[in-house]
Protein backbone atom coordinates (compact mmCIF):
# COMPACT_ATOMS: atom_id res chain seq x y z
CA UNK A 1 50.19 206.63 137.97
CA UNK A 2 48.60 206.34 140.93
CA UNK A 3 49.32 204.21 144.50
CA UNK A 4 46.36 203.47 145.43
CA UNK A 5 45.55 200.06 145.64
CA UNK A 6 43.40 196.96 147.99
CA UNK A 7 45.85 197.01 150.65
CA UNK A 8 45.70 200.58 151.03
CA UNK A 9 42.42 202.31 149.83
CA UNK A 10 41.62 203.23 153.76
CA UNK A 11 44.58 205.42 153.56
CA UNK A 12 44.57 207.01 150.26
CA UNK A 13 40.16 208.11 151.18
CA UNK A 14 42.04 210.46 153.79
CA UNK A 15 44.22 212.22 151.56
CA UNK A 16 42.60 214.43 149.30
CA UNK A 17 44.77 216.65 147.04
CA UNK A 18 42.03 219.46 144.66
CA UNK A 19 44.68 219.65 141.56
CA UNK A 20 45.01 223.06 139.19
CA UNK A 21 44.25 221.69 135.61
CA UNK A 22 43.38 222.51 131.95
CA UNK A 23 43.66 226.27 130.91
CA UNK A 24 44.31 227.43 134.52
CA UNK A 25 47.25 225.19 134.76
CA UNK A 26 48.71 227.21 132.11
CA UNK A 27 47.93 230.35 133.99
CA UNK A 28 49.51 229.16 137.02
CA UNK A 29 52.44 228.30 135.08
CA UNK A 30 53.43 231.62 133.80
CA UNK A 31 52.15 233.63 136.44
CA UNK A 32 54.96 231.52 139.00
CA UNK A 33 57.51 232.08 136.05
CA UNK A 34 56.97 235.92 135.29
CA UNK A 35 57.18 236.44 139.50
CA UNK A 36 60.24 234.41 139.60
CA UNK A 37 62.23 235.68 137.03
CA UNK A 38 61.31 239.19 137.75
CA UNK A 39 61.71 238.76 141.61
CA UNK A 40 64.11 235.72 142.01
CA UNK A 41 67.01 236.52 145.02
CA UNK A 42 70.48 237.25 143.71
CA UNK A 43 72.43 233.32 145.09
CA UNK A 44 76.00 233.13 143.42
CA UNK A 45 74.74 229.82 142.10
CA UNK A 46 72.53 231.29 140.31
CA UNK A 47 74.88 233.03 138.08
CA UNK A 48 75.67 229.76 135.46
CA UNK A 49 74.49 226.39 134.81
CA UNK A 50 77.75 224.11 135.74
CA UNK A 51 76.54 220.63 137.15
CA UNK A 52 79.57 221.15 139.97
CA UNK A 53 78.33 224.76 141.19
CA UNK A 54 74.90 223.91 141.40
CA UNK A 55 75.30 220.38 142.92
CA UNK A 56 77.64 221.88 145.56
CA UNK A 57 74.72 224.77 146.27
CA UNK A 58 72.27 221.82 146.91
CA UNK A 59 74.49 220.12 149.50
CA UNK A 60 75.38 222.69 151.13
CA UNK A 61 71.85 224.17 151.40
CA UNK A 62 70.77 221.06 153.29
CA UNK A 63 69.37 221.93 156.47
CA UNK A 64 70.91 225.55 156.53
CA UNK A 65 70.02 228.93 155.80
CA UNK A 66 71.04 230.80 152.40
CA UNK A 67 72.68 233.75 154.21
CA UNK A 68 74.91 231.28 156.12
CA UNK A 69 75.74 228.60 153.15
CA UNK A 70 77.28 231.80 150.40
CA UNK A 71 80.36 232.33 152.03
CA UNK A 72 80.94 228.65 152.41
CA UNK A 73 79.70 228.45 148.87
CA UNK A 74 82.21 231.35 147.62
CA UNK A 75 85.29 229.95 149.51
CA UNK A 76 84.92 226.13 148.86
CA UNK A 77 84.62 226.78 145.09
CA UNK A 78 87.84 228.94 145.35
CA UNK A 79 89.75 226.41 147.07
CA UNK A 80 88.59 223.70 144.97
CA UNK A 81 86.74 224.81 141.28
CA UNK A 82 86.40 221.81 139.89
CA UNK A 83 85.11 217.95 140.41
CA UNK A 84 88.21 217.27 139.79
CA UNK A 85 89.87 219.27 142.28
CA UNK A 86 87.86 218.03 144.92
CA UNK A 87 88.22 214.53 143.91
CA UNK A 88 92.13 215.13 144.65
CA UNK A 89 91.81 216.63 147.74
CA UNK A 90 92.85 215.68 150.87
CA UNK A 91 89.90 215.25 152.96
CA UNK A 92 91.32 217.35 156.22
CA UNK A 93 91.64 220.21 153.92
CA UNK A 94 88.12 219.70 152.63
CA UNK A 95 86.25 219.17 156.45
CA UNK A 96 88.22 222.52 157.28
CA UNK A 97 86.75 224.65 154.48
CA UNK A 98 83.41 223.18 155.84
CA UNK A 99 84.01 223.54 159.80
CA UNK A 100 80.61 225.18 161.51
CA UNK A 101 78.73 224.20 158.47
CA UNK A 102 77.24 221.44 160.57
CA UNK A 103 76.33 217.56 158.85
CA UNK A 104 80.07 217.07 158.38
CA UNK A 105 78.74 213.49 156.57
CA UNK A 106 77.92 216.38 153.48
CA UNK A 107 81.29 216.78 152.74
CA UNK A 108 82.75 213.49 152.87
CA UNK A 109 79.69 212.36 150.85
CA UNK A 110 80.58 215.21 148.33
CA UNK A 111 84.02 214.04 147.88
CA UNK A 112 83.46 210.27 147.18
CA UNK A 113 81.30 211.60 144.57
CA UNK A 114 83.86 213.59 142.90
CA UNK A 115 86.12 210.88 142.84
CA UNK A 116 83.02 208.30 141.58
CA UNK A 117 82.28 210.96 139.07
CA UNK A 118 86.06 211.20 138.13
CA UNK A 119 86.93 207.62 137.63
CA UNK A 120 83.43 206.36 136.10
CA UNK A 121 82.06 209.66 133.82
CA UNK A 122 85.33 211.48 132.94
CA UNK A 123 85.23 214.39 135.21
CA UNK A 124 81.53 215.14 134.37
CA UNK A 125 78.58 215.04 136.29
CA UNK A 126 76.39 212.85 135.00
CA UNK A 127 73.29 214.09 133.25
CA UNK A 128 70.73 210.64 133.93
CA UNK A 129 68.50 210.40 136.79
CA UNK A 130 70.01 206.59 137.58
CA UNK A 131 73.81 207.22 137.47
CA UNK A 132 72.76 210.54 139.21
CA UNK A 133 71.07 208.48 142.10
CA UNK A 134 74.16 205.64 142.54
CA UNK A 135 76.49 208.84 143.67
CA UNK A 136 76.70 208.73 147.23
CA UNK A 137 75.09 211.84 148.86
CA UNK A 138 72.74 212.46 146.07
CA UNK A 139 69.22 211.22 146.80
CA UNK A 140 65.64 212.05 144.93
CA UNK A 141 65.61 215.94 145.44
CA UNK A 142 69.12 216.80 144.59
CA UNK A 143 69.46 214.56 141.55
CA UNK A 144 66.26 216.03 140.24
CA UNK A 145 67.45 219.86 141.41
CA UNK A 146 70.79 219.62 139.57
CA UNK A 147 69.38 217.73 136.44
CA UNK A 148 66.85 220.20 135.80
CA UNK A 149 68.83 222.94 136.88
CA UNK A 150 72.13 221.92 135.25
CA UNK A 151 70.62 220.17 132.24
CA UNK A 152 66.89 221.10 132.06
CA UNK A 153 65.96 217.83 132.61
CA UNK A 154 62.28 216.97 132.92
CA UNK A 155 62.25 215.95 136.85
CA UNK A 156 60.15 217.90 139.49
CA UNK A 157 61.77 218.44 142.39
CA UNK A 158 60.10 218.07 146.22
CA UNK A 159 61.39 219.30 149.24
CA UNK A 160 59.82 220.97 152.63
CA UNK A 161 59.24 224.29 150.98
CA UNK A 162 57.69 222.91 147.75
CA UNK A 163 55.43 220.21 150.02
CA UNK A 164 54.70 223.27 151.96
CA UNK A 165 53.54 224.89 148.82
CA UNK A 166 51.99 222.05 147.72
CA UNK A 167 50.14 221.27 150.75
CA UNK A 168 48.34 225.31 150.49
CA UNK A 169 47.67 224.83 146.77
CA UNK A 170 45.43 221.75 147.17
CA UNK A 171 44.53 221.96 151.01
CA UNK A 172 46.51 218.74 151.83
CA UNK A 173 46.19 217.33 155.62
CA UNK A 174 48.16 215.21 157.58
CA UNK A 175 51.66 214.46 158.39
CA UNK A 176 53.56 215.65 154.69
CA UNK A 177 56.63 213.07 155.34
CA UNK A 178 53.98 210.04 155.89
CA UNK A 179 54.91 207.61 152.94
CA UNK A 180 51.94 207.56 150.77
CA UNK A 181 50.77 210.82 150.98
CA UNK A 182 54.70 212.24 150.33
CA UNK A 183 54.47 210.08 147.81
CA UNK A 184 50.56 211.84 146.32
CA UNK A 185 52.43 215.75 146.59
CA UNK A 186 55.25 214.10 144.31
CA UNK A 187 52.50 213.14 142.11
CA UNK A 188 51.10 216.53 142.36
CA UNK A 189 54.85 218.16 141.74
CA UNK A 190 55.29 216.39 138.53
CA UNK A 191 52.23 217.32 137.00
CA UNK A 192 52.77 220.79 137.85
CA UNK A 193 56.50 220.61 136.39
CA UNK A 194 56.51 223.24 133.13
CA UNK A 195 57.89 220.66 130.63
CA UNK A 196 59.56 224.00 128.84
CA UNK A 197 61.22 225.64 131.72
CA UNK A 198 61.62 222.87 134.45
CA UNK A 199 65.03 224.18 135.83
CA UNK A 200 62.89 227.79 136.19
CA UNK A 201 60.13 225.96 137.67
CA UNK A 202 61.80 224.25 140.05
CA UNK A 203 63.90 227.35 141.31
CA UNK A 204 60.46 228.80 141.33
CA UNK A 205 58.31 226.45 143.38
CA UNK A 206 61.40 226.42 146.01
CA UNK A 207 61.78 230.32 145.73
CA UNK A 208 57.47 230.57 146.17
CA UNK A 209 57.80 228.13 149.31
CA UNK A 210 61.76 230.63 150.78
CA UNK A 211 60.35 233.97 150.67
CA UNK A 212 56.52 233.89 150.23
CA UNK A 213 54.87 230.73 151.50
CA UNK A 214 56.97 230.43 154.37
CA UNK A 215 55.76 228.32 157.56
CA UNK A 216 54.31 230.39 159.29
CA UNK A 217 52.90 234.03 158.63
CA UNK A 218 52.67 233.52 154.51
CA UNK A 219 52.46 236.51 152.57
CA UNK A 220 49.27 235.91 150.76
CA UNK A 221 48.41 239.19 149.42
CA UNK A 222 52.08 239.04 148.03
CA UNK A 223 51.93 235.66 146.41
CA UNK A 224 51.50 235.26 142.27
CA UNK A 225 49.40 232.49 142.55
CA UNK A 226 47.48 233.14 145.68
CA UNK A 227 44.25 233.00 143.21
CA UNK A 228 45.05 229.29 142.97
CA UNK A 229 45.24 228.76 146.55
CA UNK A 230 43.12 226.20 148.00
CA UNK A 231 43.89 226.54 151.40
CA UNK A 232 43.42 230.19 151.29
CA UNK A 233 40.04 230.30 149.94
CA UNK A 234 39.32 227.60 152.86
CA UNK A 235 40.67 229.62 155.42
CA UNK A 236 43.44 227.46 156.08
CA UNK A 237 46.83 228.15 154.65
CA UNK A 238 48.55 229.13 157.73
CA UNK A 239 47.51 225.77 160.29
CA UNK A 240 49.04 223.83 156.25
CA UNK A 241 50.75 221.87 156.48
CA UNK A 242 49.63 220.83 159.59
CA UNK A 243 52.20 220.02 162.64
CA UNK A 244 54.26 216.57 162.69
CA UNK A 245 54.79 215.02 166.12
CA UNK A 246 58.19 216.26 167.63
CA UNK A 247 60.97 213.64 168.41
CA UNK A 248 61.63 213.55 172.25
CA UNK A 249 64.30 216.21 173.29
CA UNK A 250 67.31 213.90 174.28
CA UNK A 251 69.37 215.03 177.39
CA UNK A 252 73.01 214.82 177.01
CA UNK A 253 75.46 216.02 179.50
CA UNK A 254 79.32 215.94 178.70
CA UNK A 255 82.28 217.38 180.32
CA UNK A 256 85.69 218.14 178.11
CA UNK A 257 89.58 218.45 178.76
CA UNK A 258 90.98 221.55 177.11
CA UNK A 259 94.56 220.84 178.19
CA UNK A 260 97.00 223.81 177.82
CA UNK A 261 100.91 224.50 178.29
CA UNK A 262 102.99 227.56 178.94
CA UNK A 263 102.62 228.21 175.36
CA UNK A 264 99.41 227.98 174.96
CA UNK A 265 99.00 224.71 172.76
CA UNK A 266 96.26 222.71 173.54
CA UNK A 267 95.65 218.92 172.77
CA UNK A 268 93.02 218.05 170.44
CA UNK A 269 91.93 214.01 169.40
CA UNK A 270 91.19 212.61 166.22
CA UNK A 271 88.33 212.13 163.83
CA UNK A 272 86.81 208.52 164.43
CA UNK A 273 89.17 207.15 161.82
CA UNK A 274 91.63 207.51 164.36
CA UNK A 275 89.95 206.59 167.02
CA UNK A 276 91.62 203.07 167.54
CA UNK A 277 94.53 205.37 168.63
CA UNK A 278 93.13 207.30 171.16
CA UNK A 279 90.67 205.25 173.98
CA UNK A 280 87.43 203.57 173.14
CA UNK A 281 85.89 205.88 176.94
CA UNK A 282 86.13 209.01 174.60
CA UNK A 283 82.55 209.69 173.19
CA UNK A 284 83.39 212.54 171.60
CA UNK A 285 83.35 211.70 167.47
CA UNK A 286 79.14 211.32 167.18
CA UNK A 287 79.07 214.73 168.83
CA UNK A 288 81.76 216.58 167.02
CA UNK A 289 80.92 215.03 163.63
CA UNK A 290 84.00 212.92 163.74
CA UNK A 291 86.21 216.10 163.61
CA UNK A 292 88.54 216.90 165.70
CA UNK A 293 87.55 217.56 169.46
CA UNK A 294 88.93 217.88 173.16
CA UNK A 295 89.28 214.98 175.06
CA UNK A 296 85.13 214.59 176.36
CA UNK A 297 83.08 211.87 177.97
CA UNK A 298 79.43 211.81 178.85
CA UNK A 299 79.09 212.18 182.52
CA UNK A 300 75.69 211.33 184.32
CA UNK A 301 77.46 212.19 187.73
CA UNK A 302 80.03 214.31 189.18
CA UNK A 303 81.53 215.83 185.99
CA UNK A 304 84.93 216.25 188.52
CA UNK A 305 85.10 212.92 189.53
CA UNK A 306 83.93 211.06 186.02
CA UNK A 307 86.42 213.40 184.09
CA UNK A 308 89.33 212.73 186.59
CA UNK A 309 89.33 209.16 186.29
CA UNK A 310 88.78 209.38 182.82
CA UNK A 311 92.19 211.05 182.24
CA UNK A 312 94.09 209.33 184.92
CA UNK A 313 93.44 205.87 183.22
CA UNK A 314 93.93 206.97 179.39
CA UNK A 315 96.41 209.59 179.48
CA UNK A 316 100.19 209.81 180.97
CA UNK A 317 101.22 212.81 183.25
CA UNK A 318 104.71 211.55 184.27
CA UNK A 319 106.39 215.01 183.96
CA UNK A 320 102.80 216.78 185.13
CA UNK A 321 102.69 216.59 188.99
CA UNK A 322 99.34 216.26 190.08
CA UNK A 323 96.43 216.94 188.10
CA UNK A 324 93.90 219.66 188.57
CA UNK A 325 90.79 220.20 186.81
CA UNK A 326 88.71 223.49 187.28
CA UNK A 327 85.31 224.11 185.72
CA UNK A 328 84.95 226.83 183.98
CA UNK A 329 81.09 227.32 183.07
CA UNK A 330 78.72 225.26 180.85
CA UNK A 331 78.11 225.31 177.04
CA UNK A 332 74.48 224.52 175.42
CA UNK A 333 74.85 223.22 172.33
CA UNK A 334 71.47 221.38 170.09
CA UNK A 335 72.75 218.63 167.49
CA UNK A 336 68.87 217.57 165.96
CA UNK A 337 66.76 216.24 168.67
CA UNK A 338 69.64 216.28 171.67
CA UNK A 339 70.06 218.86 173.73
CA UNK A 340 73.91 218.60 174.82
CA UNK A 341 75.53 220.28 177.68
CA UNK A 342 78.92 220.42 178.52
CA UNK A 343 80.98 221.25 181.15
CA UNK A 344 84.64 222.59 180.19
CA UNK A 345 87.62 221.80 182.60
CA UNK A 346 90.74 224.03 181.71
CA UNK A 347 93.67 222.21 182.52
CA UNK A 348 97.03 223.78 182.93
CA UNK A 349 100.39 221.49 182.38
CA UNK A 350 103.77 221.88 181.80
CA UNK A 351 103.83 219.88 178.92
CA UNK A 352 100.94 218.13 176.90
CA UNK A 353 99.90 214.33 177.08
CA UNK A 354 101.81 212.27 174.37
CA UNK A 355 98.73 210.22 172.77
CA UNK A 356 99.21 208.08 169.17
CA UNK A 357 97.42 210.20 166.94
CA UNK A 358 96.68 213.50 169.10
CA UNK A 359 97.81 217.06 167.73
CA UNK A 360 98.91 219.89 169.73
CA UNK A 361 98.20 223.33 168.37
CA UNK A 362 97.71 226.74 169.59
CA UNK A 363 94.15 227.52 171.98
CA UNK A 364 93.26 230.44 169.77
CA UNK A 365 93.81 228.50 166.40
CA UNK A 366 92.11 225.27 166.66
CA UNK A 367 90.62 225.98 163.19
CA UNK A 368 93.57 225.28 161.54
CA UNK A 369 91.96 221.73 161.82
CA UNK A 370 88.51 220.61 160.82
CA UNK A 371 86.52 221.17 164.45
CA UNK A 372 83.04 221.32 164.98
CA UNK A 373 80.74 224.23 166.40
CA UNK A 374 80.37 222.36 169.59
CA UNK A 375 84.27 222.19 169.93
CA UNK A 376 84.81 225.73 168.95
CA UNK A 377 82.49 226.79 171.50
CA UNK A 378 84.34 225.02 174.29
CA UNK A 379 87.73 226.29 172.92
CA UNK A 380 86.27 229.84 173.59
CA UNK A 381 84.71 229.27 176.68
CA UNK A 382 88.41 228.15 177.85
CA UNK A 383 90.09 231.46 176.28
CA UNK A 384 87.38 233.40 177.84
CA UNK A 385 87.97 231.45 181.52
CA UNK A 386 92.20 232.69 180.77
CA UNK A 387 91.43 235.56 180.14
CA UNK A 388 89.04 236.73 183.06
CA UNK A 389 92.21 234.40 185.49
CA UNK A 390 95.33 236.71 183.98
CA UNK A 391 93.03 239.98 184.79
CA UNK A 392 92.64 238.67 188.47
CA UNK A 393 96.03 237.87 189.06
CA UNK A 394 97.24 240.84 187.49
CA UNK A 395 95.43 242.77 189.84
């Protein structure tokens, strides 16, 4: 199979890929094997073969670290062990096992699966590449992960670590994610694939790209197939692959409301289902992953002065007196390619705004609902802004 054609020949002279083949292939093949089953990491997903563990692994693995995912891993599965399970969950429940995970769109993905997977395959995760695709969530990587994985199904997987891996093994330039040539290392994956072990393999070429081939500083002298290595022999493993074009760093300055009463309840606003309820000025939900989050605006201007009219004209303080807002420090907070800063303004009432669809709970236990990273940070900037007032007044 190849892509090459008329329209396109210019681009496909520019990416060259040298490819391992005949008896070394072979060699290469067991060599990656023996290492990985003799040196694999110890992952709690590793530990059986059921579709539902490994799926949920895969998800959760997207875009963050091993060392932080296994304790999400651990708890989620106890709290819900089964497809089913999650299907019949209620989805608060479910964003609040996965609060500071980040890419809160994971989890709701994961649960319309379950329930797709309930209603249309019994309860069982499909074992075909096409009904694996149509759940939502799932796209070419993870239905070929958990199919080979789960059912040692004959797909080769590709992600950053493998195209990293790739990229060394046959001294592949250029930008990895451009179309085409992503489309030449998927090529290059599936002939590679060990028809006999591809769940192993796969684990394998991931596990080469983790520990060993990492981006930068690889561990050549440590790697089981470093004789294969095109790029090394060239001199050029560590500039492969070379360096995509960064997005822009996007500027974004809010300022929140972390309201508090003489009990020390604070107010907190609804996920964007909700949103109809509270005021369309709040652009909070993008930011906090449509969990739930302090009253917050983007400001360009005096935070003060923005935030002050802000609450004036969408929330009622009949039985407030005036209000007062005091800063209490800035947060930085990165969400992809925006750096956001915000500006927390502790506000002390006697009683808390009545809003449709607000909650009030305690300062220190904001957890008890699905919040994001961003909002717990804020929430403990406030405590730590109490705190530091009740030691100066008390002396």
């Amino acid at each position: 199979m190849t892509f090459c054609n008329k329209d396109n020949l210019a681009v496909c002279a520019k990416i060259s890929i040298t490819m391992i083949r005949g008896r070394e292939l072979a060699i290469f093949r067991k060599q990656l094997l023996d290492w990985f089953r003799q040196f694999r990491r110890d992952l709690p997903w590793r530990h059986a073969r059921d579709p539902y563990h490994i799926w949920l692994s895969e998800i959760m693995l997207q875009q963050t670290r091993v060392a932080a995912v296994i304790p999400y891993y651990e708890r989620f599965l106890g709290r819900f062990p089964s497809i089913q399970a999650l299907a019949a969950a209620r989805q608060e429940e479910i964003l609040r096992m996965w609060s500071g995970l980040g890419y809160y769109s994971r989890a709701r993905n994961l649960q319309k699966a379950a329930q797709q997977i309930v209603a249309k395959h019994g309860g069982d995760f499909p074992s075909e590449m096409q009904e694996a695709l149509a759940l939502p969530g799932i796209g070419n990587y993870t239905a070929a992960a958990i199919l080979s994985i789960a059912f040692e199904k004959k797909h080769a997987v590709l992600d950053g670590n493998v195209a990293r891996v790739l990229a060394r093994l046959g001294a592949v330039r250029g930008d990895l994610r451009e179309s085409l040539r992503w489309k030449h290392l998927q090529q290059s994956a599936d002939a590679y694939l060990d028809p006999e072990s591809p769940g192993d393999w796969n684990q394998a070429m991931m596990e080469l790209g983790a520990t060993l081939c990492t981006p930068k500083s690889p561990q050549c002298l440590l790697c089981p197939v470093a004789q294969f290595c095109q790029g090394r022999k060239l001199g050029i493993a560590e500039t492969l692959p070379e360096a995509r074009k960064k997005r822009e760093t996007v500027q974004i300055r809010l300022a929140a409301a972390v309201f508090t009463d003489e009990n020390g309840r604070t107010l907190l606003l609804p996920p964007h289902d909700d949103r109809d309820k509270v005021s369309p000025a709040d652009d909070m939900p993008r930011l906090a992953s449509n969990l739930w989050h302090f009253p917050t605006i983007l400001v360009n201007g005096n935070p003060t002065t923005k935030l002050r009219s802000y609450l004036r004209n969408h929330f009622e303080y009949t039985h407030n007196g005036n209000l007062r807002v005091v800063a209490k420090g800035k947060i930085r907070h990165t969400v992809t390619y925006r750096a956001v800063s915000v500006e927390p303004f502790r506000i002390h009432v006697k009683e808390l705004p009545r809003i449709g669809g607000a909650k009030c709970v305690p300062l220190q236990e904001i957890t008890v609902l699905p919040v994001s990273n961003l909002t717990r940070k804020v929430a403990q900037a406030a405590l730590v802004a109490a705190s530091v007032s009740t030691r100066k007044h008390g002396e």
